[in-house]
N, C-alpha and C. Protein backbone atom coordinates (compact mmCIF):
# COMPACT_ATOMS: atom_id res chain seq x y z
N UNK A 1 -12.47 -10.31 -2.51
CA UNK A 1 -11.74 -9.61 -1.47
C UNK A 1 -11.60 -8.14 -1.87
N UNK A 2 -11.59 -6.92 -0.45
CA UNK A 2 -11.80 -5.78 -1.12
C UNK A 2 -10.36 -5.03 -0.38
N UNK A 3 -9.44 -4.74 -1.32
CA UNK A 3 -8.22 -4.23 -0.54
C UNK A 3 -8.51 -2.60 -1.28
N UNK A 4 -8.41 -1.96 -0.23
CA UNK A 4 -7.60 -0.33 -0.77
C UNK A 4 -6.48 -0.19 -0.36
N UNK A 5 -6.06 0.82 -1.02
CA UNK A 5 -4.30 1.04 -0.96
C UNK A 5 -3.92 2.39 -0.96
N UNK A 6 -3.26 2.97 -0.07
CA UNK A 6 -2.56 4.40 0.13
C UNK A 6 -1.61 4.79 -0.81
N UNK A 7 -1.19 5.60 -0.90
CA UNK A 7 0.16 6.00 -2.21
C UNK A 7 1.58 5.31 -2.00
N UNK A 8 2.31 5.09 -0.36
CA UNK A 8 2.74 4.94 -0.72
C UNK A 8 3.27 3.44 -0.78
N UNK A 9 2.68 2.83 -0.64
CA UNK A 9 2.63 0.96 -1.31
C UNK A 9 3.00 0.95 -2.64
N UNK A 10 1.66 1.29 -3.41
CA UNK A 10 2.03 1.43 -4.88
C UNK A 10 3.35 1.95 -4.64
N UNK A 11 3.65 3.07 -4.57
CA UNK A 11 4.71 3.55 -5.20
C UNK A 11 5.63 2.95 -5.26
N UNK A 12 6.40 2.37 -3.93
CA UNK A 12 7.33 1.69 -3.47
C UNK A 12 7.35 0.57 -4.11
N UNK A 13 6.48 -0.31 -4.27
CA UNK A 13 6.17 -1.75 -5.15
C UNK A 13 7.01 -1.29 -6.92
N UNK A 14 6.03 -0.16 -7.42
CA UNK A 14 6.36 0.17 -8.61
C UNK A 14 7.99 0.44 -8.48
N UNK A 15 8.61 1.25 -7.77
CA UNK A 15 9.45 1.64 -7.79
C UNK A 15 10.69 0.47 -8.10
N UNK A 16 10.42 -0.54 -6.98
CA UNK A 16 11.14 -1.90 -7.08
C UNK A 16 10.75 -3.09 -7.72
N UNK A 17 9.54 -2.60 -9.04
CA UNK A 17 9.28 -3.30 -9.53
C UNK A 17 8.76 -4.70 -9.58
N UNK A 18 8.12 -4.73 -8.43
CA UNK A 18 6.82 -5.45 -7.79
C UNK A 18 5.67 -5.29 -7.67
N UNK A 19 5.11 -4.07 -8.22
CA UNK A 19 3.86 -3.91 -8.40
C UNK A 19 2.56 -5.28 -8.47
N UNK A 20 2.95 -6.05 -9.68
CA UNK A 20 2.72 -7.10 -10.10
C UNK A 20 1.94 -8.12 -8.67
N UNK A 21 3.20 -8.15 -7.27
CA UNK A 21 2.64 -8.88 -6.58
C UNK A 21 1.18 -8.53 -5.86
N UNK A 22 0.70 -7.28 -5.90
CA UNK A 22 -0.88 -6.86 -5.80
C UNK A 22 -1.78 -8.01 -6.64
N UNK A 23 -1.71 -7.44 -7.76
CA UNK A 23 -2.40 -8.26 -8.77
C UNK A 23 -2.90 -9.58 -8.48
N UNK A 24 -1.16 -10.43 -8.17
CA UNK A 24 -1.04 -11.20 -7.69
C UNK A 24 -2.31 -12.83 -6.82
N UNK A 25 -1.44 -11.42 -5.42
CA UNK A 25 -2.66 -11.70 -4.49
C UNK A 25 -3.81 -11.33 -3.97
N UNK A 26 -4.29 -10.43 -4.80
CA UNK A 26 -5.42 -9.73 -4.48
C UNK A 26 -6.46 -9.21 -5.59
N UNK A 27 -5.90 -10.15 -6.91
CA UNK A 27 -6.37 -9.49 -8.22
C UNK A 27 -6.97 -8.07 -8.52
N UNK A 28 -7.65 -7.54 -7.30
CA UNK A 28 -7.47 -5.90 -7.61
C UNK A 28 -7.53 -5.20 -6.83
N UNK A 29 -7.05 -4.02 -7.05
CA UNK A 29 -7.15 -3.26 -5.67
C UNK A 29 -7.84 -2.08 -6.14
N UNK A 30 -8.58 -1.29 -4.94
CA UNK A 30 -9.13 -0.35 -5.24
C UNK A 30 -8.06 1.01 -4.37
N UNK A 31 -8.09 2.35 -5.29
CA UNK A 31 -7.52 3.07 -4.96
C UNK A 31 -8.13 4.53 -5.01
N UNK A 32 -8.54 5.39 -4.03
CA UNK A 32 -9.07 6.76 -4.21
C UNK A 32 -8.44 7.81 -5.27
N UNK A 33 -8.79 8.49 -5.42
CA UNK A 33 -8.61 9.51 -6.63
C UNK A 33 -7.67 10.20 -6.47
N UNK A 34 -7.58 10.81 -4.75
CA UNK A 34 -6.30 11.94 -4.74
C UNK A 34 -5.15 10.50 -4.43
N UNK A 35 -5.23 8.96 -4.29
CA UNK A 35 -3.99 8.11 -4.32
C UNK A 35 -3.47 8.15 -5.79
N UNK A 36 -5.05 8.02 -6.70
CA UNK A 36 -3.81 8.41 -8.17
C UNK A 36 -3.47 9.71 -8.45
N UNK A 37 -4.20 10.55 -7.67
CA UNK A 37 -3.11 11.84 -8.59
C UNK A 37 -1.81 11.69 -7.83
N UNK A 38 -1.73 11.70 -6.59
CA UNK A 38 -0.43 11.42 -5.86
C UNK A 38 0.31 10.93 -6.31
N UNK A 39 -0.34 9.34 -6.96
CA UNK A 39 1.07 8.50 -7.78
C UNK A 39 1.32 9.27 -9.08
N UNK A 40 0.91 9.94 -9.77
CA UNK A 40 1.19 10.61 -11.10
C UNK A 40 2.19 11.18 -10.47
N UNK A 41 3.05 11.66 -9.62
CA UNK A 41 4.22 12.53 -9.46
C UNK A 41 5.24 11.62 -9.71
N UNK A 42 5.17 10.15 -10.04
CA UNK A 42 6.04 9.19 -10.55
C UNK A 42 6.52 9.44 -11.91
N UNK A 43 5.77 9.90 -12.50
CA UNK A 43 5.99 10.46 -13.58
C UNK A 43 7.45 11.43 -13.78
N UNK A 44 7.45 12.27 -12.57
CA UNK A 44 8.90 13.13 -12.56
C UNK A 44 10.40 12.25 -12.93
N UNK A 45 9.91 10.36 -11.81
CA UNK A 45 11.05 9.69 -12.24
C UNK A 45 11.41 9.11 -13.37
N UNK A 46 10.53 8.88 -14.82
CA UNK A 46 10.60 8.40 -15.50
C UNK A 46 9.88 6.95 -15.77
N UNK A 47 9.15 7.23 -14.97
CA UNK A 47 7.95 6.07 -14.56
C UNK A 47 6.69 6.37 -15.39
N UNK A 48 6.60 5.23 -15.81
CA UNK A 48 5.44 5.36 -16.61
C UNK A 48 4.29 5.23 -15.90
N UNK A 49 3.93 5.70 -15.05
CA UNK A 49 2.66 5.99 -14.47
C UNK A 49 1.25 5.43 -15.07
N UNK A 50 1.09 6.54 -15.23
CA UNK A 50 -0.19 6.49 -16.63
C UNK A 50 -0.70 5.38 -16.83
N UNK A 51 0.25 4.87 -17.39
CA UNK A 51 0.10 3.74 -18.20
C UNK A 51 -0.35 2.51 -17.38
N UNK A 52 0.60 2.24 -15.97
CA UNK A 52 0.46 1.10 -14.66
C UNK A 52 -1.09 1.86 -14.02
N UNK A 53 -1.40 2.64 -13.85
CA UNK A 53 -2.54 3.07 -13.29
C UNK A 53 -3.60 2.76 -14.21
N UNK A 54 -3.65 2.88 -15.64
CA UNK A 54 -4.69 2.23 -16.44
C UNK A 54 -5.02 0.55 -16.57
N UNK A 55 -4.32 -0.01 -15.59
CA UNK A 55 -4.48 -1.49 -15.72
C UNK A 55 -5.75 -1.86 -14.82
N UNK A 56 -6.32 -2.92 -15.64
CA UNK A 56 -7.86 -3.21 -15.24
C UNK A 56 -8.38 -3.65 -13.82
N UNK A 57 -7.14 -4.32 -13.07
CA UNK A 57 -7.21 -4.52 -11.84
C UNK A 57 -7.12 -3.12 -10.90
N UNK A 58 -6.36 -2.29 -11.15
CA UNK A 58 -6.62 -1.01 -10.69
C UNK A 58 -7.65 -0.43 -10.57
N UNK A 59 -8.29 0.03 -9.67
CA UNK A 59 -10.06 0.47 -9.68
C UNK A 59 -9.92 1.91 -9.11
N UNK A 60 -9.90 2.88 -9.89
CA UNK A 60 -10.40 4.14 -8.74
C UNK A 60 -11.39 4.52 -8.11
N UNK A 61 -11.63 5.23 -7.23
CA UNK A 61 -13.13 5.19 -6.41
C UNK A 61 -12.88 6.91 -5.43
N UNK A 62 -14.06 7.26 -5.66
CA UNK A 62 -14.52 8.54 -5.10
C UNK A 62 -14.91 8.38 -3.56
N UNK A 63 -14.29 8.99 -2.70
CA UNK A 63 -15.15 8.16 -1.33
C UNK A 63 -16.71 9.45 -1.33
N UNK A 64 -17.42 8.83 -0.62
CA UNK A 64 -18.49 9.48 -0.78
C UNK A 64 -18.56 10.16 0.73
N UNK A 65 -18.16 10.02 1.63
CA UNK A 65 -18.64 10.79 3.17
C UNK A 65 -17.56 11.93 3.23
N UNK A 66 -18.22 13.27 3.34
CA UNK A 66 -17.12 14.29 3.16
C UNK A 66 -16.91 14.49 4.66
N UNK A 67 -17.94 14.09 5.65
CA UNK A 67 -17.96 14.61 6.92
C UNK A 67 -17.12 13.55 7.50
N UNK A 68 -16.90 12.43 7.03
CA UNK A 68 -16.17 11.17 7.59
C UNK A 68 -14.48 11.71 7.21
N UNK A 69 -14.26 12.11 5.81
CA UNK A 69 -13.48 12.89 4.96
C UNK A 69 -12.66 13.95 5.74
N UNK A 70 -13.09 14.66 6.58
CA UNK A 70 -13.27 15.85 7.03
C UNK A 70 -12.07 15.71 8.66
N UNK A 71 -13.27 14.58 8.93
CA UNK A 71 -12.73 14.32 10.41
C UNK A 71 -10.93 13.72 10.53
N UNK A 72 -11.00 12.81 9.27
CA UNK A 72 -9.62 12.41 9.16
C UNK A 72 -8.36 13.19 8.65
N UNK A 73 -9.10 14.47 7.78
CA UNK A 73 -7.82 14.98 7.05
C UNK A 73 -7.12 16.39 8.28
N UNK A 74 -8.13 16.52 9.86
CA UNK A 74 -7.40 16.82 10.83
C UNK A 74 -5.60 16.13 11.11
N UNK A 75 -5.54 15.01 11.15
CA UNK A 75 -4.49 13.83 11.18
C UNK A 75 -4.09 14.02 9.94
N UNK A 76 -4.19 13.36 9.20
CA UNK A 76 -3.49 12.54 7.43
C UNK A 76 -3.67 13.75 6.66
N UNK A 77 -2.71 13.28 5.27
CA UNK A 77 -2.97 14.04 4.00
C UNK A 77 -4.03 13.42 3.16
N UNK A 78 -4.71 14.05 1.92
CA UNK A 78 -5.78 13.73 2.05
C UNK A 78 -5.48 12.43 1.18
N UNK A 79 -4.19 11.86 0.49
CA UNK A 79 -4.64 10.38 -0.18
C UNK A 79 -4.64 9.18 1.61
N UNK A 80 -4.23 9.61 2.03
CA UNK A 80 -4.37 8.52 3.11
C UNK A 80 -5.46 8.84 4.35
N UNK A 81 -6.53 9.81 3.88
CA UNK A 81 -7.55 10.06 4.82
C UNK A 81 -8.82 9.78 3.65
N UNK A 82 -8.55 9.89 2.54
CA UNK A 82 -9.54 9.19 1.38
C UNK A 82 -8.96 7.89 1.68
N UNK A 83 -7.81 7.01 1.66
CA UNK A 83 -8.00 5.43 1.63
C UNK A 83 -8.43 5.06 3.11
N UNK A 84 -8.39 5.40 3.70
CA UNK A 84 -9.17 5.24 5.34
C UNK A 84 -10.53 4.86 5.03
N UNK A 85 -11.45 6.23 4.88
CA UNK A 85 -12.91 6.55 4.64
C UNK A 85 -13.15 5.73 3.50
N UNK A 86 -12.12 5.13 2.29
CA UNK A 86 -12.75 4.32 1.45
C UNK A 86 -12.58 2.93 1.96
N UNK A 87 -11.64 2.37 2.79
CA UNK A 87 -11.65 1.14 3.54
C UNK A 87 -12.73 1.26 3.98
N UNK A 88 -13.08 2.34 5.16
CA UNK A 88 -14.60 2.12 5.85
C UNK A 88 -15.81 1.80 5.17
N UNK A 89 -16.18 2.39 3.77
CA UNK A 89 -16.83 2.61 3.19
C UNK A 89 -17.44 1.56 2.69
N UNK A 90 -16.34 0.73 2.31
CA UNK A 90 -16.30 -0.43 1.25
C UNK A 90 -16.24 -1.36 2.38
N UNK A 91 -16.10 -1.63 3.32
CA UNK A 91 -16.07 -2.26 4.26
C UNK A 91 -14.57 -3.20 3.67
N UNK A 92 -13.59 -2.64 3.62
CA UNK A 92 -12.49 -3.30 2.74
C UNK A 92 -11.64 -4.60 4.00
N UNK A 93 -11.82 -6.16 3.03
CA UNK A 93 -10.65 -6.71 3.77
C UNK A 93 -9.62 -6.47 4.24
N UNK A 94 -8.35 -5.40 4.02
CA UNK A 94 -7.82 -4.89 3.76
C UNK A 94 -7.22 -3.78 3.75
N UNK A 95 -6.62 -2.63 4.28
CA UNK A 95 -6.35 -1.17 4.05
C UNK A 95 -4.36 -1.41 3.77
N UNK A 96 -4.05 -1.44 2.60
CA UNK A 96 -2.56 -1.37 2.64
C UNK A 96 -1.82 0.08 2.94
N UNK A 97 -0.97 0.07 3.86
CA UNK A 97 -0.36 1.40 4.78
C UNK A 97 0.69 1.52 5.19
N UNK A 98 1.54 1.66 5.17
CA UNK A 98 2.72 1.90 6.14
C UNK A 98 2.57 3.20 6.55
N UNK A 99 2.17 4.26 6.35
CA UNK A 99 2.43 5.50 7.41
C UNK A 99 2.00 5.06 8.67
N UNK A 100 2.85 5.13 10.24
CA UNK A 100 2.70 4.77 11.28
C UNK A 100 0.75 5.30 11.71
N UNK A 101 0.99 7.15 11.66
CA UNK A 101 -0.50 7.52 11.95
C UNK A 101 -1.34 6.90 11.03
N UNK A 102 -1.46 6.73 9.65
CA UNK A 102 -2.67 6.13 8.98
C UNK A 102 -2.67 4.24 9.85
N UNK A 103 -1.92 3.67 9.83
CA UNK A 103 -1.90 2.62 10.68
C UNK A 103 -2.54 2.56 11.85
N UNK A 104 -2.60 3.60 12.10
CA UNK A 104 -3.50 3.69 14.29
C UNK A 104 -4.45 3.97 13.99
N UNK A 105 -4.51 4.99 13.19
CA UNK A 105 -6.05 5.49 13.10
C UNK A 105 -7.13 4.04 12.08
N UNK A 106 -6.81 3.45 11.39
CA UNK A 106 -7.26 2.61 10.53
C UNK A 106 -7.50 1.28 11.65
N UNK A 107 -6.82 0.72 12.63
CA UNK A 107 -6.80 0.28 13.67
C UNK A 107 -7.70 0.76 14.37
N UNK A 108 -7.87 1.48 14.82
CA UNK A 108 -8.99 2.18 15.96
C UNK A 108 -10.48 2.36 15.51
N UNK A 109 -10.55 2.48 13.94
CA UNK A 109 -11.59 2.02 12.85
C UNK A 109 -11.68 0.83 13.01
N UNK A 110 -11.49 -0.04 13.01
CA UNK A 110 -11.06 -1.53 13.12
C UNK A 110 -11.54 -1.89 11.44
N UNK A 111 -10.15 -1.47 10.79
CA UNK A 111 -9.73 -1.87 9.49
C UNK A 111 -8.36 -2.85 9.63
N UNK A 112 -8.32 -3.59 9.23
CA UNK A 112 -7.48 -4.49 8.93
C UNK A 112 -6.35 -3.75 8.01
N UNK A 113 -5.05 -4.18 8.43
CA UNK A 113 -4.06 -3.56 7.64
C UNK A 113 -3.40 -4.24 7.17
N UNK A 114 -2.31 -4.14 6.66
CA UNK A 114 -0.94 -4.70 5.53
C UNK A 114 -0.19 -3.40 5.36
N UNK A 115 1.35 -3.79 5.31
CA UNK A 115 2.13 -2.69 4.70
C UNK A 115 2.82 -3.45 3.92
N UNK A 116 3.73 -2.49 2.84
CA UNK A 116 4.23 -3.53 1.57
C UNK A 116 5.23 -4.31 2.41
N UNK A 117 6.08 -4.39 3.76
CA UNK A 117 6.48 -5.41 4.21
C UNK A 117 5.77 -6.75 4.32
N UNK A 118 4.31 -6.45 4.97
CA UNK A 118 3.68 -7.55 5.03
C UNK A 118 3.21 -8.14 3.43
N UNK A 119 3.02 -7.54 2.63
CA UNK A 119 2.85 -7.81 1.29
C UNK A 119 4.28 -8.75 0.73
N UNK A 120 5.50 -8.21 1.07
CA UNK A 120 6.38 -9.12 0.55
C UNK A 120 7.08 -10.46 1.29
N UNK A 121 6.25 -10.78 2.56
CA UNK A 121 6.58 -11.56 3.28
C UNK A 121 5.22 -12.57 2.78
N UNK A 122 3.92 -11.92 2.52
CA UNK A 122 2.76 -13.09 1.66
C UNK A 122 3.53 -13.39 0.70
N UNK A 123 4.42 -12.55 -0.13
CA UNK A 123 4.82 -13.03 -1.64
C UNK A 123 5.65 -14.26 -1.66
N UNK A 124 6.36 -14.22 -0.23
CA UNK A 124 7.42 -15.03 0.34
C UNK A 124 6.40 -16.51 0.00
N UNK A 125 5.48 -16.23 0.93
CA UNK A 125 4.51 -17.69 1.40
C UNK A 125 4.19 -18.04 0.33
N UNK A 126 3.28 -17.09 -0.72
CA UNK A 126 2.96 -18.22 -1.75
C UNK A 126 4.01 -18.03 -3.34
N UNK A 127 5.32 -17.93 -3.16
CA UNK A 127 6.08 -18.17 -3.92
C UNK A 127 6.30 -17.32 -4.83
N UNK A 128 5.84 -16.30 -5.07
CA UNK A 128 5.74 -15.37 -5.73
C UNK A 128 6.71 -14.39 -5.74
N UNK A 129 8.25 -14.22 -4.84
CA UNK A 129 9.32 -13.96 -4.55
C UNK A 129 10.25 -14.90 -3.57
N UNK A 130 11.60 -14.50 -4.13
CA UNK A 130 12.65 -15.29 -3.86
C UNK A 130 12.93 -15.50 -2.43
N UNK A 131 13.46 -13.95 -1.97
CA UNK A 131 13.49 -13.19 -1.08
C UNK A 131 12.98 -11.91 -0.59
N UNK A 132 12.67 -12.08 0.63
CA UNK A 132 12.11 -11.26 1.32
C UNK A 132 13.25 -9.93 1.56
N UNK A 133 14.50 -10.67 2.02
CA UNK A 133 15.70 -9.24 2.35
C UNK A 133 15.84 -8.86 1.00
N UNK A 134 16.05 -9.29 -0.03
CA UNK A 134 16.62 -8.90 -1.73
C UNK A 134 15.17 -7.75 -1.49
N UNK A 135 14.24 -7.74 -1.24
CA UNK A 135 13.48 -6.93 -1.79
C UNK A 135 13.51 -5.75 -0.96
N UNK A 136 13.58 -6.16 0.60
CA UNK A 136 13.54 -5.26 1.62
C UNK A 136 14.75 -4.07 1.41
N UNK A 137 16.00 -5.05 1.02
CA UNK A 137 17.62 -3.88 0.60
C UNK A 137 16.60 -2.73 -0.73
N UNK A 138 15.92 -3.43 -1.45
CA UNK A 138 15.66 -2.26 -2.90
C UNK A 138 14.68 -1.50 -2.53
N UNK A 139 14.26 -2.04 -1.26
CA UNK A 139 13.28 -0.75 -0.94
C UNK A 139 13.65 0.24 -0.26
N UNK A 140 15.28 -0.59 0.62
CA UNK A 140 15.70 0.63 1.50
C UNK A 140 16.58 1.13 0.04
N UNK A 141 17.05 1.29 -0.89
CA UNK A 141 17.42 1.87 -2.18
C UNK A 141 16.96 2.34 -2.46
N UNK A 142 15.69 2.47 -2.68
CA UNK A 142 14.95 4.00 -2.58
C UNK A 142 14.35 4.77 -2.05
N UNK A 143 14.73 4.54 -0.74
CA UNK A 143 14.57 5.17 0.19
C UNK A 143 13.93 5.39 1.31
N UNK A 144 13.30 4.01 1.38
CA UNK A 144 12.21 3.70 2.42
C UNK A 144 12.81 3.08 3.35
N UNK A 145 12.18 3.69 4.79
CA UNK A 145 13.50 3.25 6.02
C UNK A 145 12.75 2.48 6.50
N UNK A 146 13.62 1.33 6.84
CA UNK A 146 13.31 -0.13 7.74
C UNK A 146 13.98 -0.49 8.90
N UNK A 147 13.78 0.28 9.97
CA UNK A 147 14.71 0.30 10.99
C UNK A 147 15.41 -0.96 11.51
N UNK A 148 16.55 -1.02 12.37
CA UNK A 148 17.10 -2.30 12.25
C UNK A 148 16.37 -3.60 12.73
N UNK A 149 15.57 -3.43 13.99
CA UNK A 149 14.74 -4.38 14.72
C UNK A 149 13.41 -4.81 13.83
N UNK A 150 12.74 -4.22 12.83
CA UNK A 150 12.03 -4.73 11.94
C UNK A 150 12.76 -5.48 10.95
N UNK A 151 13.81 -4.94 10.47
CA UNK A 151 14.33 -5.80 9.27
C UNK A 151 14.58 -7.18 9.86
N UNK A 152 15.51 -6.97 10.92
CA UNK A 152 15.37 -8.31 11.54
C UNK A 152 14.62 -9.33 11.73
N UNK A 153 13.54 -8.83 12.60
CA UNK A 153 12.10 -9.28 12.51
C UNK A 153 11.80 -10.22 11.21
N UNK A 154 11.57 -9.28 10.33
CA UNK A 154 11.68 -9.91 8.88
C UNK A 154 11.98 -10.87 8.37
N UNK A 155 13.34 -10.60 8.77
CA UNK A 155 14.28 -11.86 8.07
C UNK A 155 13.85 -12.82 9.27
N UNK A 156 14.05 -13.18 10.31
CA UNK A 156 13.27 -14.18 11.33
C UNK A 156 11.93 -15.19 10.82
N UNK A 157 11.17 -13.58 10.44
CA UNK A 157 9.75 -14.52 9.84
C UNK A 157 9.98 -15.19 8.17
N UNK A 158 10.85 -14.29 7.51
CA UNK A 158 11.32 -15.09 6.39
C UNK A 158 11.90 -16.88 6.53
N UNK A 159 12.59 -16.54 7.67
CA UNK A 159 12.88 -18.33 7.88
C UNK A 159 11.72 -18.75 8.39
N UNK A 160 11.10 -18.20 8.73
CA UNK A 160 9.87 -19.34 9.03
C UNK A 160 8.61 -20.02 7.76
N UNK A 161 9.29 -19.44 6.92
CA UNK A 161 8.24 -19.45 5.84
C UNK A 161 8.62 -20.65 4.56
C-alpha cells in the first residue's frame, strides 16, 4: 500500500503522541522533502524530530513533475502541493490531509484521502486505540480545531465501531 502524507498529520500524530499508529496501519509512509523540512520546525518544541523522521518506515521522495508542481503551488504551500503531485505520481492508495483546499483539490485528482481523524477512528477499528474522543480532546490541546458537528460525528461513528 502506497500512502503519502502532508505535514500536518505527522505533526499532529507526533505531537499527541501517536505517530506510531501510521506505522501501524500502513507500515510506511512516504513523505516529500519540503513535508520534512516543514516537520523539522518541531524541533522549536522540543521534539525530537530528527530522530522520528529517521525511522525506516518513513520514506522521503522528490516529486519529479515541476510543471504538475507548478500548477498546484497556485492554491497550496509547497509541502502540500509536493504531497498532491507525489500521491499522483506514485499513484498513492492514499493522500493523508486535513487542509480543507488540499482535500478538494486531491479529490478532483481523484486521490483518495484520510485525515488524522479518519486515521484515529481506523485505530479505533483495529484496536490500536482506546478512544477516539481521548485523542480527538489532545488534538484539540494543541490546537487543532474540530468543529462541533464533526466531533460529534465522530463520536457517533466511534459507537459504531
Amino acid at each position: 500500500m502506497i500512502v503519502v502524507s502532508d505535514t500536518t498529520a505527522i505533526s499532529n500524530l507526533v505531537q499527541i503522541n501517536q505517530l506510531e499508529l501510521l506505522e501501524k496501519i500502513y507500515r510506511r509512509i512516504i513523505i516529500p522533502k519540503s513535508v520534512h523540512d516543514e516537520l523539522l520546525a518541531l524541533n522549536s518544541f522540543g521534539i525530537p524530530i530528527q530522530k522520528i523522521l529517521k525511522q525506516e518506515w518513513i520514506e522521503i521522495k522528490e516529486v519529479s513533475s515541476g510543471t504538475l508542481l507548478e500548477k498546484f503551488l497556485a492554491e497550496l504551500d509547497q509541502g502540500e502541493a509536493e504531497a498532491v503531485v507525489l500521491a499522483i505520481e506514485l499513484k498513492a492508495d492514499f493522500l493523508l490531509i486535513d487542509e480543507k483546499l488540499g482535500r478538494r483539490i486531491a479529490k478532483e485528482n481523484q486521490i483518495p484521502i484520510i485525515g488524522t481523524l479518519g486515521i484515529l477512528l481506523k485505530s479505533k477499528e483495529l484496536g490500536l486505540i482506546g478512544s477516539v474522543q481521548e485523542q480527538m480532546d489532545a488534538l484539540r490541546n494543541i490546537g487543532f480545531w474540530i468543529n462541533a458537528d464533526l466531533y460529534n460525528k465522530m463520536l457517533n461513528l466511534e459507537k459504531k465501531v
